[in-house]
C-alpha atoms as a PDB file:
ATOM      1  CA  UNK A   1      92.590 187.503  73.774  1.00  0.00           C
ATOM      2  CA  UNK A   2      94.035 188.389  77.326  1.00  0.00           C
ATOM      3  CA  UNK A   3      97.886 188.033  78.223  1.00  0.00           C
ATOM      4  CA  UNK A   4      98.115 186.133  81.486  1.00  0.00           C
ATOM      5  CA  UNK A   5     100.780 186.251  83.724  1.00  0.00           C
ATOM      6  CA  UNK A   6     101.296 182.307  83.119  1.00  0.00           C
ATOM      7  CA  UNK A   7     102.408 182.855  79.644  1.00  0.00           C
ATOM      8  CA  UNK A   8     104.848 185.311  80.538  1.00  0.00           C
ATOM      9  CA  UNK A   9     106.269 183.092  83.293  1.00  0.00           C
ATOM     10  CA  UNK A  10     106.410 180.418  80.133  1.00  0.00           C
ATOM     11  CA  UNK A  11     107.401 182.563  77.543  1.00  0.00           C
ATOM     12  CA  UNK A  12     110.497 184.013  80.209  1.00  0.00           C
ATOM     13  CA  UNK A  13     111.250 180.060  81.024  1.00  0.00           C
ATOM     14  CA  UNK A  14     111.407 179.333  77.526  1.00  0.00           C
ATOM     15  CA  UNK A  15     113.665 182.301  76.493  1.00  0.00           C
ATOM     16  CA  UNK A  16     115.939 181.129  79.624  1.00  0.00           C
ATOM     17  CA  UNK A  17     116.927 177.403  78.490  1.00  0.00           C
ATOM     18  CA  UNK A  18     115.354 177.327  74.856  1.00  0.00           C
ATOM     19  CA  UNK A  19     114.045 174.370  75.259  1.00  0.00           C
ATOM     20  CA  UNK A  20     110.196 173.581  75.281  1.00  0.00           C
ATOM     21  CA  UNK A  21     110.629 170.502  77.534  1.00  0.00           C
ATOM     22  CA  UNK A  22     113.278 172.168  80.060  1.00  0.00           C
ATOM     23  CA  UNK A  23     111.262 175.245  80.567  1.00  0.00           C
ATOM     24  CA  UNK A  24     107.911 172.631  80.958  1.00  0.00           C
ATOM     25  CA  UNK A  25     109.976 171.005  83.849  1.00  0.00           C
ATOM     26  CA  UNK A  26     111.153 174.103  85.581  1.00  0.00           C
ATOM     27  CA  UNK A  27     107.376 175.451  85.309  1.00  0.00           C
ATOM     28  CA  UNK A  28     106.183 171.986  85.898  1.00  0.00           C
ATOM     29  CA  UNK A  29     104.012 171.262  83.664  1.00  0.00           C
ATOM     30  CA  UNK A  30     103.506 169.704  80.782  1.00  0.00           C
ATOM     31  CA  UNK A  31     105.157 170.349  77.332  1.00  0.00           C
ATOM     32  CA  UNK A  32     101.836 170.783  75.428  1.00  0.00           C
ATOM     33  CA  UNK A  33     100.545 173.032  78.133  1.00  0.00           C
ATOM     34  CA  UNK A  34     104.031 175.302  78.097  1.00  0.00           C
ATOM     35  CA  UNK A  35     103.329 174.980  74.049  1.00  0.00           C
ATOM     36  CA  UNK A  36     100.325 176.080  74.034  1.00  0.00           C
ATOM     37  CA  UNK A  37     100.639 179.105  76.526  1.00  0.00           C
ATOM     38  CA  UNK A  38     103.391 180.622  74.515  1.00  0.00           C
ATOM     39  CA  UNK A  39     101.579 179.978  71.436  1.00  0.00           C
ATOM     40  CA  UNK A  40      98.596 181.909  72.611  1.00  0.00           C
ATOM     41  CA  UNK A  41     100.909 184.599  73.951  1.00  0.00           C
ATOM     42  CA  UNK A  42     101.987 185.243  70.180  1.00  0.00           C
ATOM     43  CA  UNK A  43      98.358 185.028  69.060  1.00  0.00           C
ATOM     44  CA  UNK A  44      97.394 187.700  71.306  1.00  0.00           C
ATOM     45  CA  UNK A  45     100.538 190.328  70.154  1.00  0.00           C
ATOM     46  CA  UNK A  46      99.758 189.218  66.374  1.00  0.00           C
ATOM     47  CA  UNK A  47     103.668 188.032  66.222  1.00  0.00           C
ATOM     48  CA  UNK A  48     105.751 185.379  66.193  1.00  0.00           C
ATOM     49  CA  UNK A  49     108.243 185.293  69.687  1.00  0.00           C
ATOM     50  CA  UNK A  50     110.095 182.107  69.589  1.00  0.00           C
ATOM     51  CA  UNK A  51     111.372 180.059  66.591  1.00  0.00           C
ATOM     52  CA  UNK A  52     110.702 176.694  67.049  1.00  0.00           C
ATOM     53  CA  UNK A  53     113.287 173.695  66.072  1.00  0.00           C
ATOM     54  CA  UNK A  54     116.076 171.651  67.801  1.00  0.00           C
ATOM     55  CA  UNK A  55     116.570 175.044  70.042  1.00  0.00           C
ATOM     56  CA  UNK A  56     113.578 177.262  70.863  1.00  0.00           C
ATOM     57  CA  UNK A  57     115.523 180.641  69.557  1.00  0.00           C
ATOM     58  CA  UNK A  58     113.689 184.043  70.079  1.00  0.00           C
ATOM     59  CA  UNK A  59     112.713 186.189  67.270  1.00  0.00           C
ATOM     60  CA  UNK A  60     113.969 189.921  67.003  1.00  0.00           C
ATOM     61  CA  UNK A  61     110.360 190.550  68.609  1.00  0.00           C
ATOM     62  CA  UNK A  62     110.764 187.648  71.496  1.00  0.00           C
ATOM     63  CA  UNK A  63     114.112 189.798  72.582  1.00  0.00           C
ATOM     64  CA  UNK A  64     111.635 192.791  73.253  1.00  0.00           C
ATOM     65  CA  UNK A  65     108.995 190.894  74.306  1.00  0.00           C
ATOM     66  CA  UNK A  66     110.755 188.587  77.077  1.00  0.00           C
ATOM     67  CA  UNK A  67     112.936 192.431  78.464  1.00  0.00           C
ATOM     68  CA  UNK A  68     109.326 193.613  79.340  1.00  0.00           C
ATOM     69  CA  UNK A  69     108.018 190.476  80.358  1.00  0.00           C
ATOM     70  CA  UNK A  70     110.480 190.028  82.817  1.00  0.00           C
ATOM     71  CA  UNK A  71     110.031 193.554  84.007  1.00  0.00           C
ATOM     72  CA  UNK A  72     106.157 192.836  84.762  1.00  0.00           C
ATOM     73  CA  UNK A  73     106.879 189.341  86.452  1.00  0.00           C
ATOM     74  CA  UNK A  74     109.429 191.810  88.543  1.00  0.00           C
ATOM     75  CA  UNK A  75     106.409 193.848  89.527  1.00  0.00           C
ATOM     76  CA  UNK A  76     103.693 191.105  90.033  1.00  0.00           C
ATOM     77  CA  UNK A  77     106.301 189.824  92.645  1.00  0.00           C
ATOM     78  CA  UNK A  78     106.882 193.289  94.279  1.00  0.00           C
ATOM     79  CA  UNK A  79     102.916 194.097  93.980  1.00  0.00           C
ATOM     80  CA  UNK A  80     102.457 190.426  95.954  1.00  0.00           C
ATOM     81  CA  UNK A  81     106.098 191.169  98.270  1.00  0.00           C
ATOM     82  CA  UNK A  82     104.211 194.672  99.273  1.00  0.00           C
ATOM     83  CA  UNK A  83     100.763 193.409 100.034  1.00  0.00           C
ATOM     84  CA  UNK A  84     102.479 190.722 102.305  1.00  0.00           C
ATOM     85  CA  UNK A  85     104.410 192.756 104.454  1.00  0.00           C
ATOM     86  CA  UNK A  86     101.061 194.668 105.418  1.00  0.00           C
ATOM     87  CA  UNK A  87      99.505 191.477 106.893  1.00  0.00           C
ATOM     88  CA  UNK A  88     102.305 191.289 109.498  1.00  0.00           C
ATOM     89  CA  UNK A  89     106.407 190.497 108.817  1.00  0.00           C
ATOM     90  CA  UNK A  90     107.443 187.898 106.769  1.00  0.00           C
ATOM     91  CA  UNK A  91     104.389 186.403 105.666  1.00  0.00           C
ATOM     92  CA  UNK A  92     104.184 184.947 102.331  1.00  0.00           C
ATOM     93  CA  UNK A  93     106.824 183.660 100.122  1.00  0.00           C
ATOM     94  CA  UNK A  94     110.703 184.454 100.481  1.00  0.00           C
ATOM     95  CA  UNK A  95     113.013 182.642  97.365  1.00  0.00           C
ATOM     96  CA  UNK A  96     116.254 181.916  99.668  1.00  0.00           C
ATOM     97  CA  UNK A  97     119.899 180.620  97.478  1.00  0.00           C
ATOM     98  CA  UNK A  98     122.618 179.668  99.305  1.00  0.00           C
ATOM     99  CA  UNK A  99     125.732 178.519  98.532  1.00  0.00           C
ATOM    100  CA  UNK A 100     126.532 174.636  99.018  1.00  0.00           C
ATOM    101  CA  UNK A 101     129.532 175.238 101.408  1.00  0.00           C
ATOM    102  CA  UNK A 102     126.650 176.914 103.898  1.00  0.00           C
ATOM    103  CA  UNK A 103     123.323 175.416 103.475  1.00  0.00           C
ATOM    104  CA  UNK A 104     123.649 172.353 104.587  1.00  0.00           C
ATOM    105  CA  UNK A 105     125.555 173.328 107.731  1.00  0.00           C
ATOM    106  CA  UNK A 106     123.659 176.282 108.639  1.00  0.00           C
ATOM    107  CA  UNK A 107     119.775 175.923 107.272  1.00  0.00           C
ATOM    108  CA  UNK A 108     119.321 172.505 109.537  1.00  0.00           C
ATOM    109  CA  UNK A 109     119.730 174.431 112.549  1.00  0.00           C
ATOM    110  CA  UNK A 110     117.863 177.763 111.683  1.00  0.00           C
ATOM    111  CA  UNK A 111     115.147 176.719 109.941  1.00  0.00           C
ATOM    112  CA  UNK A 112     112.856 175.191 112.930  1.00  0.00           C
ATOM    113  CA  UNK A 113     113.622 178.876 114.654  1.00  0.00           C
ATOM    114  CA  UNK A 114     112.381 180.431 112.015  1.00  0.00           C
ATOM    115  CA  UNK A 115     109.395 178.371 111.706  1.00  0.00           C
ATOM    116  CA  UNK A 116     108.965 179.200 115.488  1.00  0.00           C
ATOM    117  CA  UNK A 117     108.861 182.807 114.995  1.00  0.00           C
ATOM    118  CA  UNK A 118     107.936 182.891 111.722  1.00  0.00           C
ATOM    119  CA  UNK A 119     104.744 180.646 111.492  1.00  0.00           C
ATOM    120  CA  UNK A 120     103.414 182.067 108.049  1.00  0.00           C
ATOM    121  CA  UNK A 121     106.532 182.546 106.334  1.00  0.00           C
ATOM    122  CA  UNK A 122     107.360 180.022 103.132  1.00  0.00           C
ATOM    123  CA  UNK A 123     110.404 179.701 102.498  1.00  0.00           C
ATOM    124  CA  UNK A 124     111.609 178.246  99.022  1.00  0.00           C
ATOM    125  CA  UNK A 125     115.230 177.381  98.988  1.00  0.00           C
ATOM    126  CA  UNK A 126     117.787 176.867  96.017  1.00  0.00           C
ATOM    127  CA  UNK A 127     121.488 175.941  96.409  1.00  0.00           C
ATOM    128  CA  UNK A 128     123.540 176.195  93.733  1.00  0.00           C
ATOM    129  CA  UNK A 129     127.268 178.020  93.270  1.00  0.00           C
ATOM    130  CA  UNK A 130     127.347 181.977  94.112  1.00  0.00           C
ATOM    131  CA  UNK A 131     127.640 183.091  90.629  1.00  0.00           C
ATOM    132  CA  UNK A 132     124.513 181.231  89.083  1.00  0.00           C
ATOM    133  CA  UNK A 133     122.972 182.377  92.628  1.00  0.00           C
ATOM    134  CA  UNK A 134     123.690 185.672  91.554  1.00  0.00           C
ATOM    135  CA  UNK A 135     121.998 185.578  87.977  1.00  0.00           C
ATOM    136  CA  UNK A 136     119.228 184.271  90.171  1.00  0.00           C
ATOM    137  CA  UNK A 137     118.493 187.217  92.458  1.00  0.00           C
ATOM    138  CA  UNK A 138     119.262 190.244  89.626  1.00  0.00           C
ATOM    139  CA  UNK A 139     116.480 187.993  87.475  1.00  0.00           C
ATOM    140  CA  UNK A 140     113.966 188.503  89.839  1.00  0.00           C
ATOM    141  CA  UNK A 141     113.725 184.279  90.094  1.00  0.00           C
ATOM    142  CA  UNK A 142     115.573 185.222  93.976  1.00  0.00           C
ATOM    143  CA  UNK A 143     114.747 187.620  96.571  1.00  0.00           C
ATOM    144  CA  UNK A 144     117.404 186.425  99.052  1.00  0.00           C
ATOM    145  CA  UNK A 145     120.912 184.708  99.288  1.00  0.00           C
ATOM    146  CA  UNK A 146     123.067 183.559 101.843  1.00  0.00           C
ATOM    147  CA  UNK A 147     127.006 183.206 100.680  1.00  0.00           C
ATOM    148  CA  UNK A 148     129.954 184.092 101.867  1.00  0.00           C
ATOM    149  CA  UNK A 149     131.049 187.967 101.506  1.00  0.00           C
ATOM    150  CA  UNK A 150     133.802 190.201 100.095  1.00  0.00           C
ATOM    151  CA  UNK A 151     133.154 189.670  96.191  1.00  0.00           C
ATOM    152  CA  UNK A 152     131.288 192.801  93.746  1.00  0.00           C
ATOM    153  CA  UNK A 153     127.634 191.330  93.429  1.00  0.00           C
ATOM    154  CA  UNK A 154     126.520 194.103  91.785  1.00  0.00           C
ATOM    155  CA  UNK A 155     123.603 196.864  92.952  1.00  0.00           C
ATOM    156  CA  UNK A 156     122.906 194.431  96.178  1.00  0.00           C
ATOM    157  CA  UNK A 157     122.410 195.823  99.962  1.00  0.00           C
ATOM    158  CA  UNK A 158     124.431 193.227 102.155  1.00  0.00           C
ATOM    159  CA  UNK A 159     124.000 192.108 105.835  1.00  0.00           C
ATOM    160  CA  UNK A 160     127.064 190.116 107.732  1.00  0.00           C
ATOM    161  CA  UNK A 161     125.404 187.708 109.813  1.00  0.00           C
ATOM    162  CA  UNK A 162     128.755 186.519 111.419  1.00  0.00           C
ATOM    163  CA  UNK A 163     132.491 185.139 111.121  1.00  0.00           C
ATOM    164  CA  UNK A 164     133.280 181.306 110.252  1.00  0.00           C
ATOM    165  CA  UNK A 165     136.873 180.447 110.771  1.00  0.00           C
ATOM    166  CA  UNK A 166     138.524 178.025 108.833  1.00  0.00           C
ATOM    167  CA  UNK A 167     140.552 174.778 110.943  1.00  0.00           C
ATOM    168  CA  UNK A 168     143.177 172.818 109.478  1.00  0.00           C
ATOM    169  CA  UNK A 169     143.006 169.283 108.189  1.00  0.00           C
ATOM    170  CA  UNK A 170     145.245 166.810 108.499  1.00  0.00           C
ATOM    171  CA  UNK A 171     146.214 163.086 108.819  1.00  0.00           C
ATOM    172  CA  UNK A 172     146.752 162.406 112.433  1.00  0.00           C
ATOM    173  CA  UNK A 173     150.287 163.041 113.309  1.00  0.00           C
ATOM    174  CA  UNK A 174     151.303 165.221 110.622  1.00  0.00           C
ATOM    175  CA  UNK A 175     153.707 167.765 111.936  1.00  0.00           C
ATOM    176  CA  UNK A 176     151.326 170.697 111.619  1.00  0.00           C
ATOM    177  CA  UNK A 177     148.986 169.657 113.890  1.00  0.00           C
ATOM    178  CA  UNK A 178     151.972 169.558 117.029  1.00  0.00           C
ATOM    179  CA  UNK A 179     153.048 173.050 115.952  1.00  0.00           C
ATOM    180  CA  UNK A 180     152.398 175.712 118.655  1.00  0.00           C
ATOM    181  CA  UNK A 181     151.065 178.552 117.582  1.00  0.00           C
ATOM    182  CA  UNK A 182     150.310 177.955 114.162  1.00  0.00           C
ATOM    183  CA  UNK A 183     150.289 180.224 111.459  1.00  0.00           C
ATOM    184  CA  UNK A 184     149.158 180.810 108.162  1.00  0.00           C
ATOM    185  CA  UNK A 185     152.263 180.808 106.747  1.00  0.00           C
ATOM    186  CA  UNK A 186     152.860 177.319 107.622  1.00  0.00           C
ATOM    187  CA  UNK A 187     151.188 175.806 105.334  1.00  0.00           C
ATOM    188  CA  UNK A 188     153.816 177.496 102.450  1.00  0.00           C
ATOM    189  CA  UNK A 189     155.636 173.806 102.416  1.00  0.00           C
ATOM    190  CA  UNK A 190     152.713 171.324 102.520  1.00  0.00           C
ATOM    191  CA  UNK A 191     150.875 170.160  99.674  1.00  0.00           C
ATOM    192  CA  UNK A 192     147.493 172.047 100.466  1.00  0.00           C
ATOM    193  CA  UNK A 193     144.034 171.340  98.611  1.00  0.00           C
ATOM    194  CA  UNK A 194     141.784 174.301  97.774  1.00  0.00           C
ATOM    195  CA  UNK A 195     138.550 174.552  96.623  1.00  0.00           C
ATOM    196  CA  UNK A 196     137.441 175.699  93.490  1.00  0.00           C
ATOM    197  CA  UNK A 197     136.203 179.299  93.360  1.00  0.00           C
ATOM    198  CA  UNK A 198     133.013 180.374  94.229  1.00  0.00           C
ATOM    199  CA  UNK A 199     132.080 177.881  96.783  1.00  0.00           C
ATOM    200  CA  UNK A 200     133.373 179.915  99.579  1.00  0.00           C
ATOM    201  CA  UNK A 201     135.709 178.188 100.660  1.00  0.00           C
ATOM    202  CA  UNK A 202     139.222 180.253  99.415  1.00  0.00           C
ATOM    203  CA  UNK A 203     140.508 182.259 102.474  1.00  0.00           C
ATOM    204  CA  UNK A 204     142.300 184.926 100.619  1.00  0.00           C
ATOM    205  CA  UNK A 205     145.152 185.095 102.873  1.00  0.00           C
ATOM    206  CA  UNK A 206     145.702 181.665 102.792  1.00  0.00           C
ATOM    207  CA  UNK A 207     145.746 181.717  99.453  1.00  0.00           C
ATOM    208  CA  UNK A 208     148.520 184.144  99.791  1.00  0.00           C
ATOM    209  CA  UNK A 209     150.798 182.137 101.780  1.00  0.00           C
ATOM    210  CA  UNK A 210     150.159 179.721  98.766  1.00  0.00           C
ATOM    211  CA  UNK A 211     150.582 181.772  95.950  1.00  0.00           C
ATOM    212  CA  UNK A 212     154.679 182.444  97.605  1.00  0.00           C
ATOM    213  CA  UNK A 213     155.309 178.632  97.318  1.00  0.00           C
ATOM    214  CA  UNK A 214     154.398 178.212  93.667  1.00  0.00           C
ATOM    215  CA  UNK A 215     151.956 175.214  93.892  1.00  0.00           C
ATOM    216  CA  UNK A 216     150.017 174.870  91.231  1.00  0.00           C
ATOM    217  CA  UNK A 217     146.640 175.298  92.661  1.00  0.00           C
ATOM    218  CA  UNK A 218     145.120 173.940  89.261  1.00  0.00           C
ATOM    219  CA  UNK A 219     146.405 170.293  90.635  1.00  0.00           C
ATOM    220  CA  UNK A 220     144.572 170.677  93.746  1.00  0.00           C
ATOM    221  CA  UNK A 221     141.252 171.937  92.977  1.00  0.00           C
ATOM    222  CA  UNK A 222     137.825 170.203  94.735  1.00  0.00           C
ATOM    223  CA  UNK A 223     134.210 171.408  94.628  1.00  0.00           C
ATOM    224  CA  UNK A 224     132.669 170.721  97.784  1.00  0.00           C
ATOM    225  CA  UNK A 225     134.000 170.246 101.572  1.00  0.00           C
ATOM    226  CA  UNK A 226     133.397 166.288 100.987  1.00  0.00           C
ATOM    227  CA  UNK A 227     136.165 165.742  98.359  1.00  0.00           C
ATOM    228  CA  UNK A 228     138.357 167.855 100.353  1.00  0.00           C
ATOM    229  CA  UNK A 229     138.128 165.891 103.296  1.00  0.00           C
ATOM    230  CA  UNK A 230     138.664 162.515 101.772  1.00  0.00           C
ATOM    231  CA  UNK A 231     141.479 163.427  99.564  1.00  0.00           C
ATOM    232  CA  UNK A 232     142.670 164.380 103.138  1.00  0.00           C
ATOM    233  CA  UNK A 233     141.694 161.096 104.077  1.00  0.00           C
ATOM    234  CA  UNK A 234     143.657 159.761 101.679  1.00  0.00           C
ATOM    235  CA  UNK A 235     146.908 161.125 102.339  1.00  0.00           C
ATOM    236  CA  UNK A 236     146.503 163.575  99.304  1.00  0.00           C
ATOM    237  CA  UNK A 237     147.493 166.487 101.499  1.00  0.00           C
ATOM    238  CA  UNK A 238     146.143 168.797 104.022  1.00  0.00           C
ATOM    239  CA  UNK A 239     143.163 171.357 103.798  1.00  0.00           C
ATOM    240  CA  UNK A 240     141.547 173.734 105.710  1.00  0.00           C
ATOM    241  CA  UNK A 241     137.716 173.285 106.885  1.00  0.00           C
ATOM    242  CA  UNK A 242     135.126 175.614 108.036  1.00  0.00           C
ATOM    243  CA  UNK A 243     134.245 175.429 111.440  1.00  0.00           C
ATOM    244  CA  UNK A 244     130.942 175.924 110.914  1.00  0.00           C
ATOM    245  CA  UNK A 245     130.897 172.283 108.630  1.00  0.00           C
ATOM    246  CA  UNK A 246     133.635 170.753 110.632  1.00  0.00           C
ATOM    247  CA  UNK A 247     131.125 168.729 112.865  1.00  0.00           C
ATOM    248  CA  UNK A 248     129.394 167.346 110.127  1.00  0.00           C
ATOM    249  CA  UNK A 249     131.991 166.564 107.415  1.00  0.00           C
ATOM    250  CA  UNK A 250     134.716 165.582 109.471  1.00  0.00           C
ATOM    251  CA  UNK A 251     133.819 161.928 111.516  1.00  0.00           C
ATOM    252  CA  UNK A 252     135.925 160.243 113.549  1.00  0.00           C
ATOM    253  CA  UNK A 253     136.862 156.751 112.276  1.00  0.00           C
ATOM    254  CA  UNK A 254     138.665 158.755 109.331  1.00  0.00           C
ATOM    255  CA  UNK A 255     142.435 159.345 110.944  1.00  0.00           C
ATOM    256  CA  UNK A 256     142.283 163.112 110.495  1.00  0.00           C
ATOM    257  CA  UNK A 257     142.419 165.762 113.105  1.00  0.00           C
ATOM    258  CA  UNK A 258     141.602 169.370 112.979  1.00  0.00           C
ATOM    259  CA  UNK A 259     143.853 172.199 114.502  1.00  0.00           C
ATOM    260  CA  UNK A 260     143.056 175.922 115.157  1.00  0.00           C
ATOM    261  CA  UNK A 261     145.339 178.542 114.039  1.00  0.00           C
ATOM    262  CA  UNK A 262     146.555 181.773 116.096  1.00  0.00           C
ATOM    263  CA  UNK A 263     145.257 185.137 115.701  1.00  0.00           C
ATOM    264  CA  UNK A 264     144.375 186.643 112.868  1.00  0.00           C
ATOM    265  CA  UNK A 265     142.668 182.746 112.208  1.00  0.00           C
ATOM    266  CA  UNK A 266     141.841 182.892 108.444  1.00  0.00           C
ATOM    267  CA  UNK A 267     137.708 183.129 108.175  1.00  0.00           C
ATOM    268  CA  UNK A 268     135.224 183.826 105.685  1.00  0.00           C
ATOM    269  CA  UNK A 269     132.330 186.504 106.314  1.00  0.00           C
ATOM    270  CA  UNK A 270     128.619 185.038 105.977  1.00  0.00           C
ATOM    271  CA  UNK A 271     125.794 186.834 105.173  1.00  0.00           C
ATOM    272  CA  UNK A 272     122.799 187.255 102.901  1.00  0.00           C
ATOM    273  CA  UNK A 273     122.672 190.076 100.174  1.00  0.00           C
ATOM    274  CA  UNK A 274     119.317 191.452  98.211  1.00  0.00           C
ATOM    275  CA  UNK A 275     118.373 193.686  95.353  1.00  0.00           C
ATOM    276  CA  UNK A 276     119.130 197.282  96.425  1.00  0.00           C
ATOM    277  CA  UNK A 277     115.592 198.865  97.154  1.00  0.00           C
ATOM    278  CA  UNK A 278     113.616 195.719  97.594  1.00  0.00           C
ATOM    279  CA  UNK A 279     110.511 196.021  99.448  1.00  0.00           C
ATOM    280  CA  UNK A 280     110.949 193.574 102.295  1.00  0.00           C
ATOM    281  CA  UNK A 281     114.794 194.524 103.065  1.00  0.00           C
ATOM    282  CA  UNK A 282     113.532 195.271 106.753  1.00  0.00           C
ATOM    283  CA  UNK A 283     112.008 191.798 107.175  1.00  0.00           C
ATOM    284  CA  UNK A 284     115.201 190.370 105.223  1.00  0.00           C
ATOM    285  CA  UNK A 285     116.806 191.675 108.368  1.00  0.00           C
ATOM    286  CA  UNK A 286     114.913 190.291 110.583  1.00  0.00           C
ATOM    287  CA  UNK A 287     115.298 186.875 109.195  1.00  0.00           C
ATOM    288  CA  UNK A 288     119.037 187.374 109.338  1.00  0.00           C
ATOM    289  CA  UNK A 289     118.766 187.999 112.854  1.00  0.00           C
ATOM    290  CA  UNK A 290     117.791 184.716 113.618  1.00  0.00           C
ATOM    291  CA  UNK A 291     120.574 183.067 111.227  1.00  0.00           C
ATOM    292  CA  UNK A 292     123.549 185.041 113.014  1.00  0.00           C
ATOM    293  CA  UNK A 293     122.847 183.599 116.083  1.00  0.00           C
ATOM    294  CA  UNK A 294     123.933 180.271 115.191  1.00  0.00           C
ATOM    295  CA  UNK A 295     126.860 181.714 113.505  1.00  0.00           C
END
């Protein structure tokens, strides 16, 4: 009996949430099908891969099996990546994670100008925090992901698409907002909500200028833009904003106003990152082009 390349995408969905019905869903399909794929898959190797009870657990044999599995799902997806970039640049499928602090700011606008120059390029996207973005692209499950820079993400080339500058937040008429020439520093005595890490959204400077004042930053910790602004809202303290989601996240109607600092402005870098070597880093560039230009 053959081995497909279906029950290796199975078998490597099963091995990833050891469960028959989660890795069914993610493959979507059914749980009999998923079942029965794997289940052929051992019938062909003459060994048993996954153990099957409340948690599908791998055998000594699946922990070989799924290593090399993934490593041929790696190179189906390079053989298909290579072929593709032959028949003109980005043409085919391109897996795209970004983090939640960007995507919805930043795809809205790009995505019809890619479609314009870009007419046979599909484009799957996934948002989800940097670090499970991460596990994503050294998988093989992501070929591209847009973040925010300056962490170690491992053997990754990088491209900085451009600078987003982070605003202040505050209820209207608190006395930051009719400082001249504001600083970083200022915010040392103000109660000042941070995000949690990994969403992007931690200028490290700022963070600084916190870290002098003692808060507790464990007191003041939100996972998305949203919460910030309406603890904001709600006289919880002040925060500071990207510009780039500003527009969006911060109506009027809410009593806040936003204030720019002075130079050096604390910012975060954007830009996308991809598996050293891949195959289509040159029309990864290409698509970044596009995306820095509303940046």
């Amino acid at each position: 009996m053959e081995i497909t390349i279906r029950q290796l995408e199975y078998f490597v969905a099963l091995a990833e949430t050891e469960n028959f019905g989660r890795a069914a869903e993610q493959c979507f399909v059914t749980q009999p099908a998923l079942s029965t794929q794997v289940a052929q898959l051992e019938k062909s190797l003459g060994v048993q891969l996954v153990e099957r009870g409340r948690k599908a657990t791998l055998t000594p044999a699946g922990e070989i099996v799924v290593v090399r599995a993934r490593r041929i799902l790696e190179e189906v997806r390079e053989l298909h990546e290579g072929a593709a970039s032959f028949r003109g640049p980005l043409v085919g499928r391109v897996r795209l994670g970004a983090i939640p602090s960007v995507s919805p700011y930043l795809l809205p606008r790009a995505l019809p100008r890619i479609r314009e120059r870009y007419a046979d390029l599909q484009l799957v996207l996934r948002e989800a925090p940097t670090r499970e973005l991460l596990q994503a692209l050294h998988a093989g499950d992501l070929d591209l992901l847009l973040l925010a820079l300056g962490e170690d993400f491992g053997p990754v080339d990088e491209m900085e698409l451009g600078a987003d500058r982070f605003l202040l937040l505050a209820p209207s008429g608190h006395p930051l907002l009719a400082k001249k020439g504001l600083k970083q520093a200022d915010l040392v005595d103000y109660d000042t909500l941070l995000s949690e890490d990994g969403a992007g959204l931690m200028p490290p400077i700022a963070e600084a200028c916190l870290a002098r004042s003692g808060a507790d930053f464990d007191d003041f910790r939100a996972a998305s833009i949203r919460t910030l602004v309406g603890m904001v809202a709600n006289r919880q303290g002040i925060t500071l904003v990207p510009e780039l989601a500003a527009e969006v996240e911060v109506p009027e109607g809410l009593g806040l106003e936003l204030a720019r600092f002075e130079p050096p402005e604390p910012k975060r870098r954007i830009g996308m990152v991809w598996r050293r070597g891949a195959t289509r880093a040159k029309e990864f560039r290409l698509l970044g082009q596009v995306i820095a230009q509303l940046i």
